[in-house]
C-alpha atoms as a PDB file:
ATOM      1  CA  UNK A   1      -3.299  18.167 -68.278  1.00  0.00           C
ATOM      2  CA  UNK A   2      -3.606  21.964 -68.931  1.00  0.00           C
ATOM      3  CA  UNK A   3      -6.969  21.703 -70.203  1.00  0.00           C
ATOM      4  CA  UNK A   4      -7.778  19.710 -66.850  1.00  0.00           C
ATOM      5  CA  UNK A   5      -6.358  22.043 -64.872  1.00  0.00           C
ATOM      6  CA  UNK A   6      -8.071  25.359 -67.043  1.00  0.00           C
ATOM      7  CA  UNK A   7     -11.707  23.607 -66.571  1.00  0.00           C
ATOM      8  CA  UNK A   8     -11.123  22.540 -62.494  1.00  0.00           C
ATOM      9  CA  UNK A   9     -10.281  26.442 -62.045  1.00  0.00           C
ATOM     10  CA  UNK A  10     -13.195  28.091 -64.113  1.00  0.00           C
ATOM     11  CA  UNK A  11     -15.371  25.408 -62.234  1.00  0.00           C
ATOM     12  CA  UNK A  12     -13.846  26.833 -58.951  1.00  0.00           C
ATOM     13  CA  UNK A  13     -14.926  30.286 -59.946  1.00  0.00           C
ATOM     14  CA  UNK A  14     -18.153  29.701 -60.641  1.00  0.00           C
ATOM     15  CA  UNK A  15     -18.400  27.660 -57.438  1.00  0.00           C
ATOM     16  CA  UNK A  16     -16.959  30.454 -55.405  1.00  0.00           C
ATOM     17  CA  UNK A  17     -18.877  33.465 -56.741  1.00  0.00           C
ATOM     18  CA  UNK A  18     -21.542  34.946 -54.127  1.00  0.00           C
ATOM     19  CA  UNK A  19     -24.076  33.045 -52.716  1.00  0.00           C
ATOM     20  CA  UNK A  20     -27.310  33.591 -52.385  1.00  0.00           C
ATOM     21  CA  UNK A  21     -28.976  34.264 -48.568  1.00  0.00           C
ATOM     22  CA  UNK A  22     -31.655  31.896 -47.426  1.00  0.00           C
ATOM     23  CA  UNK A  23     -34.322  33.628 -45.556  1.00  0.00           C
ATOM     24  CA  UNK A  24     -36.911  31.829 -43.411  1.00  0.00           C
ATOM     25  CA  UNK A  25     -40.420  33.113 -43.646  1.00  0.00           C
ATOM     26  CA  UNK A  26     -43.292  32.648 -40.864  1.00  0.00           C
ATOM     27  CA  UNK A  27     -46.202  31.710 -43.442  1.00  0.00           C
ATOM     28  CA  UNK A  28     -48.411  32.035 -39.842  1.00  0.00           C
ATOM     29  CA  UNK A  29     -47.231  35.597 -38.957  1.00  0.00           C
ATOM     30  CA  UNK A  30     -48.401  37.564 -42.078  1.00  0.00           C
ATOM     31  CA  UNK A  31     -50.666  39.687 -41.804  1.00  0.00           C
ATOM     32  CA  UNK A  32     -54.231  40.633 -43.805  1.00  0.00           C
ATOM     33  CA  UNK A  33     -52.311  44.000 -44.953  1.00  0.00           C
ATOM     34  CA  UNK A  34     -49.172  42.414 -45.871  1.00  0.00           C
ATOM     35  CA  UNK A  35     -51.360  39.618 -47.744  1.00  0.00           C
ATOM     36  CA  UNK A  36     -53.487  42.589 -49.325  1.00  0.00           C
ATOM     37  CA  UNK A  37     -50.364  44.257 -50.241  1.00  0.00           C
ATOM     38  CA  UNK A  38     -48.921  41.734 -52.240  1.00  0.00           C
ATOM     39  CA  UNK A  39     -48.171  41.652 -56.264  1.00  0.00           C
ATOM     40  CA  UNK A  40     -51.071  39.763 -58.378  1.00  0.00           C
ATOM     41  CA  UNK A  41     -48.010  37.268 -58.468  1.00  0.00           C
ATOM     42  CA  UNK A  42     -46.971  36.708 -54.624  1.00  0.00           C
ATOM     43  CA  UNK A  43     -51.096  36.720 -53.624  1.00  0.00           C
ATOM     44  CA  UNK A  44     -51.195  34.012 -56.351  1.00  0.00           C
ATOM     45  CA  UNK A  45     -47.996  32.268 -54.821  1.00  0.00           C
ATOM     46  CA  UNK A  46     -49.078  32.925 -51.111  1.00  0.00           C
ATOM     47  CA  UNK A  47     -52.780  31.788 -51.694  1.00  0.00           C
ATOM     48  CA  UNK A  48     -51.933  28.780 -53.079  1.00  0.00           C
ATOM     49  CA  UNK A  49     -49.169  27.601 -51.033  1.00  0.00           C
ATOM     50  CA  UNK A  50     -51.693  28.542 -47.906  1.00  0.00           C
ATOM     51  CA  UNK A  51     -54.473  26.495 -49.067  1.00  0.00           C
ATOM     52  CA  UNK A  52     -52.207  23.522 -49.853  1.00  0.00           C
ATOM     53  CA  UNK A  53     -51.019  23.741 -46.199  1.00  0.00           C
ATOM     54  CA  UNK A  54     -53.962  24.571 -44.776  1.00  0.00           C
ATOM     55  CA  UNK A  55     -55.832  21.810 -46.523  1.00  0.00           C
ATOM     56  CA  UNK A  56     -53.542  19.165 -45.850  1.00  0.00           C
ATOM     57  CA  UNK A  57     -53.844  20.345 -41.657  1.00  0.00           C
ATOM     58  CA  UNK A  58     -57.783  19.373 -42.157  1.00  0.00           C
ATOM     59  CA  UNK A  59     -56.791  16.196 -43.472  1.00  0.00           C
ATOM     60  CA  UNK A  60     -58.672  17.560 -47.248  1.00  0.00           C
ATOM     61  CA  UNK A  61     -57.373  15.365 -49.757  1.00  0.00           C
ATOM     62  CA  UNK A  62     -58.825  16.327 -52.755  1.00  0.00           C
ATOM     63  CA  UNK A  63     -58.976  19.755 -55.266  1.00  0.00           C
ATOM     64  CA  UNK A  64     -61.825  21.542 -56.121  1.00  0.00           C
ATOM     65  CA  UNK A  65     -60.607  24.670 -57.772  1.00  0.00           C
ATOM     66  CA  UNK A  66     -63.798  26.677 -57.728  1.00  0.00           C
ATOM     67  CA  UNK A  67     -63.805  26.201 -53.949  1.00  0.00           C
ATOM     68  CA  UNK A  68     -60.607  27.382 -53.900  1.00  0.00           C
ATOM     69  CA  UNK A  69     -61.660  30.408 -55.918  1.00  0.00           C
ATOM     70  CA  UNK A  70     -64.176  31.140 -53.101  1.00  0.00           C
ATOM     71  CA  UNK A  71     -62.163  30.640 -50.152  1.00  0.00           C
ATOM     72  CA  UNK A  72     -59.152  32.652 -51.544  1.00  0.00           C
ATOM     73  CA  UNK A  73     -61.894  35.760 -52.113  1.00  0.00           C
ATOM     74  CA  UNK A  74     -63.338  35.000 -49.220  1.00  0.00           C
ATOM     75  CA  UNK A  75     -60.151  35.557 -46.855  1.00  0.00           C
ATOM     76  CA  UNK A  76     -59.808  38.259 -49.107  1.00  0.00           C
ATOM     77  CA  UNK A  77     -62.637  40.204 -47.719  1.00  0.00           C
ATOM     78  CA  UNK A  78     -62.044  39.533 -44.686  1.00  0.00           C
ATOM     79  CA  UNK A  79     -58.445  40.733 -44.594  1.00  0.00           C
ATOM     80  CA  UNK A  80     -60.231  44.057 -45.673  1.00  0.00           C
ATOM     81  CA  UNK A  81     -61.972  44.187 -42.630  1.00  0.00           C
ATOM     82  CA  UNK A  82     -58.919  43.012 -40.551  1.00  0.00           C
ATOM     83  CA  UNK A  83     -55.834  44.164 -41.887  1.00  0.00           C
ATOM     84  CA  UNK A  84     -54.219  43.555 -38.352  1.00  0.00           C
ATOM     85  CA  UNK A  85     -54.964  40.050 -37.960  1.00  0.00           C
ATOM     86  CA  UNK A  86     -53.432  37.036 -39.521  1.00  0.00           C
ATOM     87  CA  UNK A  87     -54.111  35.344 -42.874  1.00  0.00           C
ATOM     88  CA  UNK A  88     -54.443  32.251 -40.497  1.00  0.00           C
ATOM     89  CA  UNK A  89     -56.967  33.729 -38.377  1.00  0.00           C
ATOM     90  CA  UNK A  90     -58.501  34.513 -41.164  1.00  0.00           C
ATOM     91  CA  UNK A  91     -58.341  30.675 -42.477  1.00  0.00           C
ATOM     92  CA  UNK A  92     -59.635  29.316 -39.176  1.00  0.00           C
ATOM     93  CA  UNK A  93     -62.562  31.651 -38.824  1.00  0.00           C
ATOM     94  CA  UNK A  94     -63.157  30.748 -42.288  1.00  0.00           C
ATOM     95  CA  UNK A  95     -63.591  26.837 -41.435  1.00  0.00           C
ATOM     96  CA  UNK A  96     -64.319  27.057 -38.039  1.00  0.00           C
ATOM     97  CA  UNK A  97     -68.058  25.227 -38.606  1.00  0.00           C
ATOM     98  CA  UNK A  98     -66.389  22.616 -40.927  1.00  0.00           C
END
């Protein structure tokens, strides 16, 4: 019963310790700078979890990585010449003739 007892209260410790905050982010909102500013990691992150939503919006069902290459330098560029504006905008002016 002790042992019982020993494991229920280290379990309740562990339960109990802090907890991490959960913090919503506005994927629309960011901005060309904040985009450009980004580690090699978070563009990589950002870029890919953009295109997945983005793609799925069109109704794009399949993968083509070398296009994705493209379009990710693409916005890219454009965020050079924008840093105000939106990744987004950036996406629709991007596909606006598609």
């Amino acid at each position: 019963m002790n042992k019982i007892a020993v494991c229920l209260a280290l379990a309740g410790a562990m339960l109990s310790g802090p907890l991490q905050a959960q913090t919503s982010i506005d994927m629309a909102r960011i901005t060309c700078s904040q985009y450009l500013a980004m580690s090699p990691g978070d563009s990589s992150v950002f870029s890919a979890w953009m295109s997945g939503w983005f793609n799925q919006k069109k109704g794009y069902v399949f993968v083509d990585l070398n296009a994705y290459a493209r379009n990710v330098a693409s916005v890219k560029a454009w965020c050079a010449t924008n840093p105000t504006q939106t990744v987004m905008a950036g996406l629709e002016r991007s596909t606006a003739g598609q």
